[in-house]
C-alpha atoms as a PDB file:
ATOM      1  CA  UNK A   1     -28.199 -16.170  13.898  1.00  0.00           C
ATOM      2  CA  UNK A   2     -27.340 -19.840  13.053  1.00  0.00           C
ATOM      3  CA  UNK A   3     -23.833 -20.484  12.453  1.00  0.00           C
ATOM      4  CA  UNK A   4     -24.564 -22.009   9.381  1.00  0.00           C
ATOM      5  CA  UNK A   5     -26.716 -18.652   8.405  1.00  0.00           C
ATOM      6  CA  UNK A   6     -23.890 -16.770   8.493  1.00  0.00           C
ATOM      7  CA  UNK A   7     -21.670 -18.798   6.752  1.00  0.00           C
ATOM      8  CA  UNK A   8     -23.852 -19.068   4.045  1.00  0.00           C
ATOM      9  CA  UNK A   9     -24.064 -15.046   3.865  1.00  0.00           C
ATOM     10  CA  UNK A  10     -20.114 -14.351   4.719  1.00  0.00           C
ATOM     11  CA  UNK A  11     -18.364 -16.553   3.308  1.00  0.00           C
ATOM     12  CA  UNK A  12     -17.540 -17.903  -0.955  1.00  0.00           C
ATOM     13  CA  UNK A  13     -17.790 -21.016  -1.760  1.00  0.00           C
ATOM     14  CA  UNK A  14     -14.760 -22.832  -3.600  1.00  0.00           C
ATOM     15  CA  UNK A  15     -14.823 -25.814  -5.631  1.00  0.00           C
ATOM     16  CA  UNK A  16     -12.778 -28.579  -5.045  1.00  0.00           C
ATOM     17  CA  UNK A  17     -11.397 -27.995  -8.629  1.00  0.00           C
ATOM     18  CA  UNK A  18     -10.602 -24.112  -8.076  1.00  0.00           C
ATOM     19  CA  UNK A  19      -8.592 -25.064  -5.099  1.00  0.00           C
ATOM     20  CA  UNK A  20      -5.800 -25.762  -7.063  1.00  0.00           C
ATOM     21  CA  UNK A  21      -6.116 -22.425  -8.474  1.00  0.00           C
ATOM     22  CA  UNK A  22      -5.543 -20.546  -4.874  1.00  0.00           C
ATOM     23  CA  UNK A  23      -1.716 -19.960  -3.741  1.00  0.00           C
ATOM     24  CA  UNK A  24      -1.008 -18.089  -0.482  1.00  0.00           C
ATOM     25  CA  UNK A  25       1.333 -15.483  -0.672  1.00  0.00           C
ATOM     26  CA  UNK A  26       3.845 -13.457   1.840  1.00  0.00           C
ATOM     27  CA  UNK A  27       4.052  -9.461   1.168  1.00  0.00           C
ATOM     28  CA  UNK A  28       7.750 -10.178  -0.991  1.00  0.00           C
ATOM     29  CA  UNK A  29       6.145 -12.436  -3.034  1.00  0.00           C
ATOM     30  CA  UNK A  30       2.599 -10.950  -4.026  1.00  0.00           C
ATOM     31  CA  UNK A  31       4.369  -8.006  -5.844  1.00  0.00           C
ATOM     32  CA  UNK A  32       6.895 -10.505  -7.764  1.00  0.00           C
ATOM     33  CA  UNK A  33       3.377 -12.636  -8.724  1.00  0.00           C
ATOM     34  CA  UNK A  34       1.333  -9.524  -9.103  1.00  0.00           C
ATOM     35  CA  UNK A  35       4.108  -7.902 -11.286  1.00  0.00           C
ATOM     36  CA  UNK A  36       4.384 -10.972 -13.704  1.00  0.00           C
ATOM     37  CA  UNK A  37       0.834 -10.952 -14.010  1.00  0.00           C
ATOM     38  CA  UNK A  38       0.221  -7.390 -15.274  1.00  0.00           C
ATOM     39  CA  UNK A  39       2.796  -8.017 -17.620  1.00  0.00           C
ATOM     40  CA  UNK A  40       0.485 -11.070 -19.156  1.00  0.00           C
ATOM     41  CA  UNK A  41      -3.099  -9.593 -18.419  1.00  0.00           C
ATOM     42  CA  UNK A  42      -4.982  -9.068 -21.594  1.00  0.00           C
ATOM     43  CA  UNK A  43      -7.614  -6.165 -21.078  1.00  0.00           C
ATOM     44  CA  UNK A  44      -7.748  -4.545 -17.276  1.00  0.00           C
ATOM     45  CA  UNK A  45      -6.513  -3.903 -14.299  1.00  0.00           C
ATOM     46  CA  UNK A  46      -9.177  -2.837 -11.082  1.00  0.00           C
ATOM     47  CA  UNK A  47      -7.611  -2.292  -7.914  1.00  0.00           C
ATOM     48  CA  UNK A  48      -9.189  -1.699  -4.833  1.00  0.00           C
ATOM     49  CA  UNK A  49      -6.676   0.460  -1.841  1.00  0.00           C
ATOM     50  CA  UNK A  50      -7.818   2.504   0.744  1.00  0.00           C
ATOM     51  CA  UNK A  51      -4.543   4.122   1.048  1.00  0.00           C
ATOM     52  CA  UNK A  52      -1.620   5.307  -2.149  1.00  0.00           C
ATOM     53  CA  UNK A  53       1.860   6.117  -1.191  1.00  0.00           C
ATOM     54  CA  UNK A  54       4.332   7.621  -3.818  1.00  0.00           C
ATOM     55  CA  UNK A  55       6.678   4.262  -3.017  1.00  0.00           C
ATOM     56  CA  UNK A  56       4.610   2.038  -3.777  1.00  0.00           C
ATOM     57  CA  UNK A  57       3.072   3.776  -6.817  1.00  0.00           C
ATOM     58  CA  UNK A  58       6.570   4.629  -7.900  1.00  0.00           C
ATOM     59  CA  UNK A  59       7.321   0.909  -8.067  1.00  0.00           C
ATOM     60  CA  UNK A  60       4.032  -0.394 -10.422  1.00  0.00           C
ATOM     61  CA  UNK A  61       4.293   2.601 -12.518  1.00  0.00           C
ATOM     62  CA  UNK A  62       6.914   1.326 -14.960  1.00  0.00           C
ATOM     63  CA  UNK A  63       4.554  -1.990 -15.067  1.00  0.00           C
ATOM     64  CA  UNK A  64       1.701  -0.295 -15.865  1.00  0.00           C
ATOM     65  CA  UNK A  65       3.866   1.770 -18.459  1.00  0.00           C
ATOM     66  CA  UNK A  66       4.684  -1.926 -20.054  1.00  0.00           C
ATOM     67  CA  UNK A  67       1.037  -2.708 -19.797  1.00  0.00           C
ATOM     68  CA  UNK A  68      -0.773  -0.203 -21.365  1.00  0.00           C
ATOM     69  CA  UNK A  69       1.716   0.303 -23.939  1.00  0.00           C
ATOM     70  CA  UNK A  70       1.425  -3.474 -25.036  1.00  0.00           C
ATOM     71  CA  UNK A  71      -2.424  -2.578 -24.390  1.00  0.00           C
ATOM     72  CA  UNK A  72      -3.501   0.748 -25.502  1.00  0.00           C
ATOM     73  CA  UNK A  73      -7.520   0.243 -24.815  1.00  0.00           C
ATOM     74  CA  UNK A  74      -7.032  -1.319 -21.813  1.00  0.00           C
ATOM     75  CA  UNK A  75      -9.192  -0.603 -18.997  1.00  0.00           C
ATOM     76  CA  UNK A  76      -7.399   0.668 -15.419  1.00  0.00           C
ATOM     77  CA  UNK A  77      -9.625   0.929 -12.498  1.00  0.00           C
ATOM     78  CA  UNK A  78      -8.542   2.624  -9.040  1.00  0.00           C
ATOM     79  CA  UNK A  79     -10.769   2.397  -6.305  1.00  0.00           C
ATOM     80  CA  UNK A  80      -9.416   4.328  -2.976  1.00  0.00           C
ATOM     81  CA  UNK A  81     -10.283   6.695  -0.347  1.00  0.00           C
ATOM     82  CA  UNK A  82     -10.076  10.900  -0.907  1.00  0.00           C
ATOM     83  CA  UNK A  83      -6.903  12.528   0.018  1.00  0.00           C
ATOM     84  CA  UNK A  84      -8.199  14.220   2.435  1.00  0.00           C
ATOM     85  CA  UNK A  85      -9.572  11.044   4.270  1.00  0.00           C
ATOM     86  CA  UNK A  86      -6.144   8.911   3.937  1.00  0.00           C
ATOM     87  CA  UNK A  87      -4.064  10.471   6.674  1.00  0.00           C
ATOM     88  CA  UNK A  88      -5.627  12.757   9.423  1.00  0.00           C
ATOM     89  CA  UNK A  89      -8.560  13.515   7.549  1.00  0.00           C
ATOM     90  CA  UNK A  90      -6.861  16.357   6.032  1.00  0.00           C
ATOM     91  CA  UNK A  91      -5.973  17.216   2.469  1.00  0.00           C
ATOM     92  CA  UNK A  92      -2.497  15.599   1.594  1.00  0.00           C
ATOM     93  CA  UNK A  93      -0.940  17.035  -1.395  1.00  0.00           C
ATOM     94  CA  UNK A  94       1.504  13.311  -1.592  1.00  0.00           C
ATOM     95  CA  UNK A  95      -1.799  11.610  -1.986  1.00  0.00           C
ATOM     96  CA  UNK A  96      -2.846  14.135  -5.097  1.00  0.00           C
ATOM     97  CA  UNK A  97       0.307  13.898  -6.440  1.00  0.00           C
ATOM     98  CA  UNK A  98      -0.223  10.256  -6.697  1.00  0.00           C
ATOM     99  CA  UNK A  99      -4.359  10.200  -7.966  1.00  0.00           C
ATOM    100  CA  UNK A 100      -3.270  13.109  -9.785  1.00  0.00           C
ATOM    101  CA  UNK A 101      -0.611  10.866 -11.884  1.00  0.00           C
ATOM    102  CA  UNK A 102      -2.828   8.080 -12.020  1.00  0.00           C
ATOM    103  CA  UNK A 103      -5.589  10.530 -13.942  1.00  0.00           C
ATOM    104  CA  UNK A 104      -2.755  11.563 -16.550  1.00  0.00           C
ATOM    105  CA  UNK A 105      -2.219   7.892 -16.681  1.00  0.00           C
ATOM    106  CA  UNK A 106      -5.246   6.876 -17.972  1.00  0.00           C
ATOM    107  CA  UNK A 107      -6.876   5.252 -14.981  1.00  0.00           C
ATOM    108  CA  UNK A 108     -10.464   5.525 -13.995  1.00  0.00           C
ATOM    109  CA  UNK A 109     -10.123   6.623 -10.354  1.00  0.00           C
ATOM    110  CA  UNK A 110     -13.185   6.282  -8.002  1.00  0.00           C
ATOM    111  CA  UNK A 111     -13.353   7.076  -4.075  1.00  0.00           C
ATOM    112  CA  UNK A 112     -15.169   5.998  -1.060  1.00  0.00           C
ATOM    113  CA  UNK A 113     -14.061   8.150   2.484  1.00  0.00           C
ATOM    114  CA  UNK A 114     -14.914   3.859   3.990  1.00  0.00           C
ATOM    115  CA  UNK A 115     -13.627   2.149   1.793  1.00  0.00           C
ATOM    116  CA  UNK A 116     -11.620  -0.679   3.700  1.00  0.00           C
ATOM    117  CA  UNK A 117     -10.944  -3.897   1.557  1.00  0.00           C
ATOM    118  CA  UNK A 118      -7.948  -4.319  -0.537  1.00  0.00           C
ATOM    119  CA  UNK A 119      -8.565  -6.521  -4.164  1.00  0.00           C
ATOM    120  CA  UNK A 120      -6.634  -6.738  -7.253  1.00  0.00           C
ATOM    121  CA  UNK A 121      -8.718  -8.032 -10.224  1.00  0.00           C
ATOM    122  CA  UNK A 122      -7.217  -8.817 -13.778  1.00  0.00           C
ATOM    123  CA  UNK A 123      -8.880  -9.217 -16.868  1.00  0.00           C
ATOM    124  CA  UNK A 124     -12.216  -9.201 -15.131  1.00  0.00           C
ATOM    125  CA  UNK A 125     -15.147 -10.632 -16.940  1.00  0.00           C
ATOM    126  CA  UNK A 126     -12.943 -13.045 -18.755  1.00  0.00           C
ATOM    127  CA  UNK A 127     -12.258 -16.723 -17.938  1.00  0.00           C
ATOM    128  CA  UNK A 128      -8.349 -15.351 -17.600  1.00  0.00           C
ATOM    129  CA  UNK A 129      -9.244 -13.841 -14.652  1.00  0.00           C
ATOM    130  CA  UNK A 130      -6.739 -13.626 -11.528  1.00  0.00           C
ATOM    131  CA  UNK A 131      -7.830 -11.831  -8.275  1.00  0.00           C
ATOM    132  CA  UNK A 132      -5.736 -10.814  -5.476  1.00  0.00           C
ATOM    133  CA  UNK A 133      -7.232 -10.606  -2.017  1.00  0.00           C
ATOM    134  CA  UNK A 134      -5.782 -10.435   1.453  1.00  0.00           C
ATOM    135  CA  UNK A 135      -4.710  -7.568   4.096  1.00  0.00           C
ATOM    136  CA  UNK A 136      -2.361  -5.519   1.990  1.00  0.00           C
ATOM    137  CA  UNK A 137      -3.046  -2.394   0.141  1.00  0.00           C
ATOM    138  CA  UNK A 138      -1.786  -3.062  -3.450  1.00  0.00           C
ATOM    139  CA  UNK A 139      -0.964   0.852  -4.108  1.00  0.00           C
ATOM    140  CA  UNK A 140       0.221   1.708  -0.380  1.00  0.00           C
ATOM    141  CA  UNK A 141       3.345  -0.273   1.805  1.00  0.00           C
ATOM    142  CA  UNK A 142       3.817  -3.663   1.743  1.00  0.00           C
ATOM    143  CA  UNK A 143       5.265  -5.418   4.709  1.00  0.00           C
ATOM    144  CA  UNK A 144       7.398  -8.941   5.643  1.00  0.00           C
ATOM    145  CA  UNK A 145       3.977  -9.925   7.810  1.00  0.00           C
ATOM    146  CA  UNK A 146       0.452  -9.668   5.485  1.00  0.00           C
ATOM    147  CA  UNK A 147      -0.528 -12.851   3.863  1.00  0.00           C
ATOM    148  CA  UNK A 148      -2.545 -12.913   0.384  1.00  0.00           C
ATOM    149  CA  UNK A 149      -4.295 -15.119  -1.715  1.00  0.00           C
ATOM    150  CA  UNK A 150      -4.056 -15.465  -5.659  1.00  0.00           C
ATOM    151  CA  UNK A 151      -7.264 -16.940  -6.871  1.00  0.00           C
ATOM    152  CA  UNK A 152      -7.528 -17.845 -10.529  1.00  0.00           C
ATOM    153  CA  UNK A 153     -11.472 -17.711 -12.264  1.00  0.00           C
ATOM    154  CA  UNK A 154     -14.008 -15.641 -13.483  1.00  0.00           C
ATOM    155  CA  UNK A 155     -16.681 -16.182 -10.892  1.00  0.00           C
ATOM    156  CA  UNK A 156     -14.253 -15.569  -7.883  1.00  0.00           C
ATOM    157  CA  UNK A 157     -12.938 -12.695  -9.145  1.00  0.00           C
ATOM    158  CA  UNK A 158     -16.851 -11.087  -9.483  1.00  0.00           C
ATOM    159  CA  UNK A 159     -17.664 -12.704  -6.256  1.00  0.00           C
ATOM    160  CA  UNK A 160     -14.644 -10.762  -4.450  1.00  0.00           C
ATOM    161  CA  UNK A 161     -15.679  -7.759  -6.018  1.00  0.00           C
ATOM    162  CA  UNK A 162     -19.266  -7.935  -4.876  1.00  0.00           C
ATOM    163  CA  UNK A 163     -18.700  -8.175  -1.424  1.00  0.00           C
ATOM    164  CA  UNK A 164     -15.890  -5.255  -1.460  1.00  0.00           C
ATOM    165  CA  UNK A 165     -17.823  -2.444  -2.989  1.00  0.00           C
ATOM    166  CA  UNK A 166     -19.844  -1.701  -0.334  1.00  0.00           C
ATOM    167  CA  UNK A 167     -21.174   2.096  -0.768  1.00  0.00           C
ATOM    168  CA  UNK A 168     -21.409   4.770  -2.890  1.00  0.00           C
ATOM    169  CA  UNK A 169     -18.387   5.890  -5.183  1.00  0.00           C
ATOM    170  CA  UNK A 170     -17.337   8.930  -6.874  1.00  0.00           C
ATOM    171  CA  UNK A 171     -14.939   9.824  -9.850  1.00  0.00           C
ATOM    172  CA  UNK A 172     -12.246  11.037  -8.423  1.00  0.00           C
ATOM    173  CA  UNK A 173     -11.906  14.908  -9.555  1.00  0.00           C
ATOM    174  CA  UNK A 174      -7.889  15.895 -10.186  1.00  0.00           C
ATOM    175  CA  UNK A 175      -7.298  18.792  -7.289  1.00  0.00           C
ATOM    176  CA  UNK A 176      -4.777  21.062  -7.665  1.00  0.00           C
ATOM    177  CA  UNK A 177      -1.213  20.184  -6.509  1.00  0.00           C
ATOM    178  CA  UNK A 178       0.479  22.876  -4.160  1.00  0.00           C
ATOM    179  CA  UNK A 179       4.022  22.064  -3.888  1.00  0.00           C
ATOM    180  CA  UNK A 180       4.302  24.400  -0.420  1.00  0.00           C
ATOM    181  CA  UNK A 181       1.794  21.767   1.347  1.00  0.00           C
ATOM    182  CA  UNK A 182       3.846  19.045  -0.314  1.00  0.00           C
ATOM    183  CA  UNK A 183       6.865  18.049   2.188  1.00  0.00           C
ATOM    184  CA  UNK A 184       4.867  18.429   5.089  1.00  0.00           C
ATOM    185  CA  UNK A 185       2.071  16.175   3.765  1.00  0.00           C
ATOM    186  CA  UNK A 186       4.455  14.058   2.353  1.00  0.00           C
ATOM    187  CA  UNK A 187       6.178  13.660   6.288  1.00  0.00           C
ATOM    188  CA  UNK A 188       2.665  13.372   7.325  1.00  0.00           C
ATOM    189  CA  UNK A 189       2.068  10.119   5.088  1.00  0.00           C
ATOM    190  CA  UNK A 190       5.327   8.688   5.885  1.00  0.00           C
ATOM    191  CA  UNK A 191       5.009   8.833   9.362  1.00  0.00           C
ATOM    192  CA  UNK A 192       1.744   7.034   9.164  1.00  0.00           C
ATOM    193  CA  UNK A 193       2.794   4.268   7.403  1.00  0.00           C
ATOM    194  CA  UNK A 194       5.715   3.994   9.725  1.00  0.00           C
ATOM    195  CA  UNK A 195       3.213   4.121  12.851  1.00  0.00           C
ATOM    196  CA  UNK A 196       0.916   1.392  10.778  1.00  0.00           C
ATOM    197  CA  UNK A 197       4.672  -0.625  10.369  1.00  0.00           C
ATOM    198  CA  UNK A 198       4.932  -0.380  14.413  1.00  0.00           C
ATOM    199  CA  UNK A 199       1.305  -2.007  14.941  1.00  0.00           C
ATOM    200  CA  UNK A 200       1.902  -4.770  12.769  1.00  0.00           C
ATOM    201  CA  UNK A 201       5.488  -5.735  14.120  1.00  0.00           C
ATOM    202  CA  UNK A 202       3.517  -5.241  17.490  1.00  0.00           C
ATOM    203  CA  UNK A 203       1.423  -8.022  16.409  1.00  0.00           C
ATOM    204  CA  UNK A 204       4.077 -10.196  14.977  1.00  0.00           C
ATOM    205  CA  UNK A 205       6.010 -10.067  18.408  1.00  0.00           C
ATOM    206  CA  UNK A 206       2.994 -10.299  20.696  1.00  0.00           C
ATOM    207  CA  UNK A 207       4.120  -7.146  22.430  1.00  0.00           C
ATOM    208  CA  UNK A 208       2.480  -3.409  22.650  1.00  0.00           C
ATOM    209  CA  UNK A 209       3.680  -0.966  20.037  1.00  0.00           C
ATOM    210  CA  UNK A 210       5.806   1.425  22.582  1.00  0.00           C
ATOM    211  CA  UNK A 211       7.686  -1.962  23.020  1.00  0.00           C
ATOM    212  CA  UNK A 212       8.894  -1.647  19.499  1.00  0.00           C
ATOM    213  CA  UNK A 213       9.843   2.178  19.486  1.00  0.00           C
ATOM    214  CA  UNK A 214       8.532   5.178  20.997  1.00  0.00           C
ATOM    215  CA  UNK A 215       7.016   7.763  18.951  1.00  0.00           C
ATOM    216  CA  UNK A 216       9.949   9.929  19.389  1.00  0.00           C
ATOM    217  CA  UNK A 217      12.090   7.452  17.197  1.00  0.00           C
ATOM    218  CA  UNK A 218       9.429   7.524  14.133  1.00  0.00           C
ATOM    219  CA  UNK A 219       9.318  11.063  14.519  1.00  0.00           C
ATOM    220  CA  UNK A 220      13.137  11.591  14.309  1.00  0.00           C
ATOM    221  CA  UNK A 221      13.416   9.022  11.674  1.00  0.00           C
ATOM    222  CA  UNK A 222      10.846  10.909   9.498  1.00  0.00           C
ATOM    223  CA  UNK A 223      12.553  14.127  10.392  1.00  0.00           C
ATOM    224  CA  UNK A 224      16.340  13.181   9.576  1.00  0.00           C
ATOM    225  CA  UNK A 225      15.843  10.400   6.608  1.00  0.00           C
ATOM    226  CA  UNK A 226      18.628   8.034   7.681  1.00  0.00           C
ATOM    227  CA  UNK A 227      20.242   6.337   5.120  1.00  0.00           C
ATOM    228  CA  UNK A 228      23.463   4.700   6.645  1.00  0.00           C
ATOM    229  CA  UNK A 229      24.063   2.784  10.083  1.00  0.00           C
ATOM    230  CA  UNK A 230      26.333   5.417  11.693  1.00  0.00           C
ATOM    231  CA  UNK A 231      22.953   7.865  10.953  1.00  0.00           C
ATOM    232  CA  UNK A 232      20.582   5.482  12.253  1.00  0.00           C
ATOM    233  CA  UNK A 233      22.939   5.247  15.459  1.00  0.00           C
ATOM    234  CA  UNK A 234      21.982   9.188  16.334  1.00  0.00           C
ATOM    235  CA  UNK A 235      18.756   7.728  17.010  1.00  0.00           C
ATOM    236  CA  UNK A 236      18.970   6.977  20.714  1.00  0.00           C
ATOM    237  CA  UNK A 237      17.009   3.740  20.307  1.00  0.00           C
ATOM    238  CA  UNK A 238      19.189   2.611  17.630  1.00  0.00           C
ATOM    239  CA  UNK A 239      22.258   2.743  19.730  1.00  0.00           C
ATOM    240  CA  UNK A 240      21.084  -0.560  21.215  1.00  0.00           C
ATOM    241  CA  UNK A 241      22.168  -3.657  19.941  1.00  0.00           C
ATOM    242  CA  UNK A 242      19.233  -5.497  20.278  1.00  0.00           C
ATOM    243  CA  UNK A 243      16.686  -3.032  19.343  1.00  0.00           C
ATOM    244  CA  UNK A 244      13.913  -4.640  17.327  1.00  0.00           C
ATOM    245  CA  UNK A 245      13.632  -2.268  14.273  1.00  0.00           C
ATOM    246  CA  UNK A 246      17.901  -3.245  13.384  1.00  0.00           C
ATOM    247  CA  UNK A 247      16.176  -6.268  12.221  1.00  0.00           C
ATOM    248  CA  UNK A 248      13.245  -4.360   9.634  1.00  0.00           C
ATOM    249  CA  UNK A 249      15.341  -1.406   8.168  1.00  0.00           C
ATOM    250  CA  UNK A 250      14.779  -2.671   4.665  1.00  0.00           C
ATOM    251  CA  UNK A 251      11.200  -2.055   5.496  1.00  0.00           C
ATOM    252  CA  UNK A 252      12.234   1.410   7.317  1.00  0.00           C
ATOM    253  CA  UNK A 253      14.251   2.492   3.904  1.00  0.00           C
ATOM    254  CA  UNK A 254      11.298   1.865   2.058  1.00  0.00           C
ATOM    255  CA  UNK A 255       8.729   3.492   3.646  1.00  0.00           C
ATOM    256  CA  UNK A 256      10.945   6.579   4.133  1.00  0.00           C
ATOM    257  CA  UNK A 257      12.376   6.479   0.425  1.00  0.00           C
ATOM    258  CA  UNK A 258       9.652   9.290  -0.790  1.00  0.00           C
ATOM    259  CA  UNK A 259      11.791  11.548   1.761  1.00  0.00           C
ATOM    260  CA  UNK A 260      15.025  10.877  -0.177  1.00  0.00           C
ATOM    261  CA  UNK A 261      16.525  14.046  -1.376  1.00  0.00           C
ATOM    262  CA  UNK A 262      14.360  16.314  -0.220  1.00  0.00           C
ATOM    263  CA  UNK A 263      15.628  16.305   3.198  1.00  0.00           C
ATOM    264  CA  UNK A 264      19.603  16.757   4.007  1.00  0.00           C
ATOM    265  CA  UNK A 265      19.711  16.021   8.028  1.00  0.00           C
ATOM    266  CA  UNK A 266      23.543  15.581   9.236  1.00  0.00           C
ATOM    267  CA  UNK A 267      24.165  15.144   5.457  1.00  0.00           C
ATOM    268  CA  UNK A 268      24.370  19.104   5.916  1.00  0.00           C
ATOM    269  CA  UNK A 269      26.072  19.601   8.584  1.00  0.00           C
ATOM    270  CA  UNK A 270      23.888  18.402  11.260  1.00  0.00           C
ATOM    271  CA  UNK A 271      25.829  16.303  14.213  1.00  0.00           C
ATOM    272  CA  UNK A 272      22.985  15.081  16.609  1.00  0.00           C
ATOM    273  CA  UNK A 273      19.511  14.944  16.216  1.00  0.00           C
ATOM    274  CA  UNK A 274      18.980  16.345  20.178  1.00  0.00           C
ATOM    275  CA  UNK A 275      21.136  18.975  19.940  1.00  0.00           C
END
């Protein structure tokens, strides 16, 4: 193909006008915009995630409270991947328990098993609209390294859309919750996310991922739910000054915070994790 071909099929084209309209935005900041403009969005919210964690949901669920309370008939649209196709293509009762909620919510909840871009659209159809588009999934972790645009405009905000649902979808059917799978899946998740975490620091430091941690050290952090520094010290890896993930645990706690309280570790008596 011509270069210019493919441009002209991959890419959408901005006005010089609706570049003032774009802002670039780290992970810390795309909530704090994204927040503020739920809060102000007139008549929907469409989200597109491959992946839900209860963190994350647990965070926008008081500002989607605000918003559909201030908006009754407001529409909410969730497009994301089955729970059995987020984390080892097995069912994972922390993934119902969060499309589960956002049925009882309110939301319309489609899924796609491929589904791989991640959008934010408010108010769509409307000349208000704001669209959020970049690498990080708006109802899963965020971390300090994924980079997002805000683009304000109607047409944008349809283009976007166009070229992100690719595929068939299919209303999302409420499956029953099983509280004995729960903790396990939940564990499951976590450790995912904290595995997805290691890649993307891998990236950040131009070094492999066992460079980071080992897999050992995510699975004992998932296992034990370390909340202060002495516990994060029975970690072998942690007992080194220097080790990398010292300088992410904000991004540790919150990935891990689902765990919190279900899980007692040394907090029960336990003295070494390789004992």
């Amino acid at each position: 193909h011509d270069l210019k071909d493919i441009f002209i099929d991959n890419t959408i084209p901005i006005s010089k006008s609706q570049t003032k309209d774009i802002t670039i935005l780290n992970s810390s900041s795309y909530y704090r915009f994204l927040k503020n403009d739920i809060l102000n969005a007139k008549n929907s919210i469409f989200m597109i995630s491959p992946f839900v964690s209860e963190n994350r949901w647990g965070k926008l669920r008081d500002i989607f409270q605000i918003f559909k309370s201030k908006k009754p008939d407001a529409k909410i649209e969730i497009i994301t991947r089955p729970p059995d196709k987020m984390y080892n293509n097995e069912l994972n009762m922390s993934a119902v328990k969060v499309l589960n909620e956002l049925i009882d919510f309110g939301a319309i909840v489609k899924v796609n098993k491929k589904i791989h871009s991640k959008l934010v659209v408010l108010d769509l159809g409307t000349k208000y609209a704001i669209s959020y588009w970049g690498s990080l999934n708006p109802l899963s972790f965020k971390n300090t390294t994924e980079i997002n645009t805000r683009l304000e405009g109607k047409e944008i905000a349809e283009q976007l859309i166009e070229i992100s649902l690719a595929g068939k979808f299919y209303p999302y059917q409420k499956i029953e919750f099983i509280n004995d799978n729960y903790i396990v899946d939940l564990e499951t998740s976590v450790l995912k996310q904290l595995k997805d975490f290691r890649w993307t620091l891998a990236g950040y430091y131009g070094r492999q991922p066992g460079w980071i941690c080992s897999n050992e050290t995510l699975d004992k952090i998932v296992e034990y739910v370390p909340i202060k520094e002495n516990e994060f010290k029975m970690i072998p890896q942690f007992t080194r000054r220097n080790f990398v993930l010292w300088n992410h645990i904000l991004e540790i706690e919150e990935i891990i915070s689902p765990l919190y309280g279900h899980k007692n570790g040394a907090r029960s008596g336990q003295t070494n994790l390789f004992n």
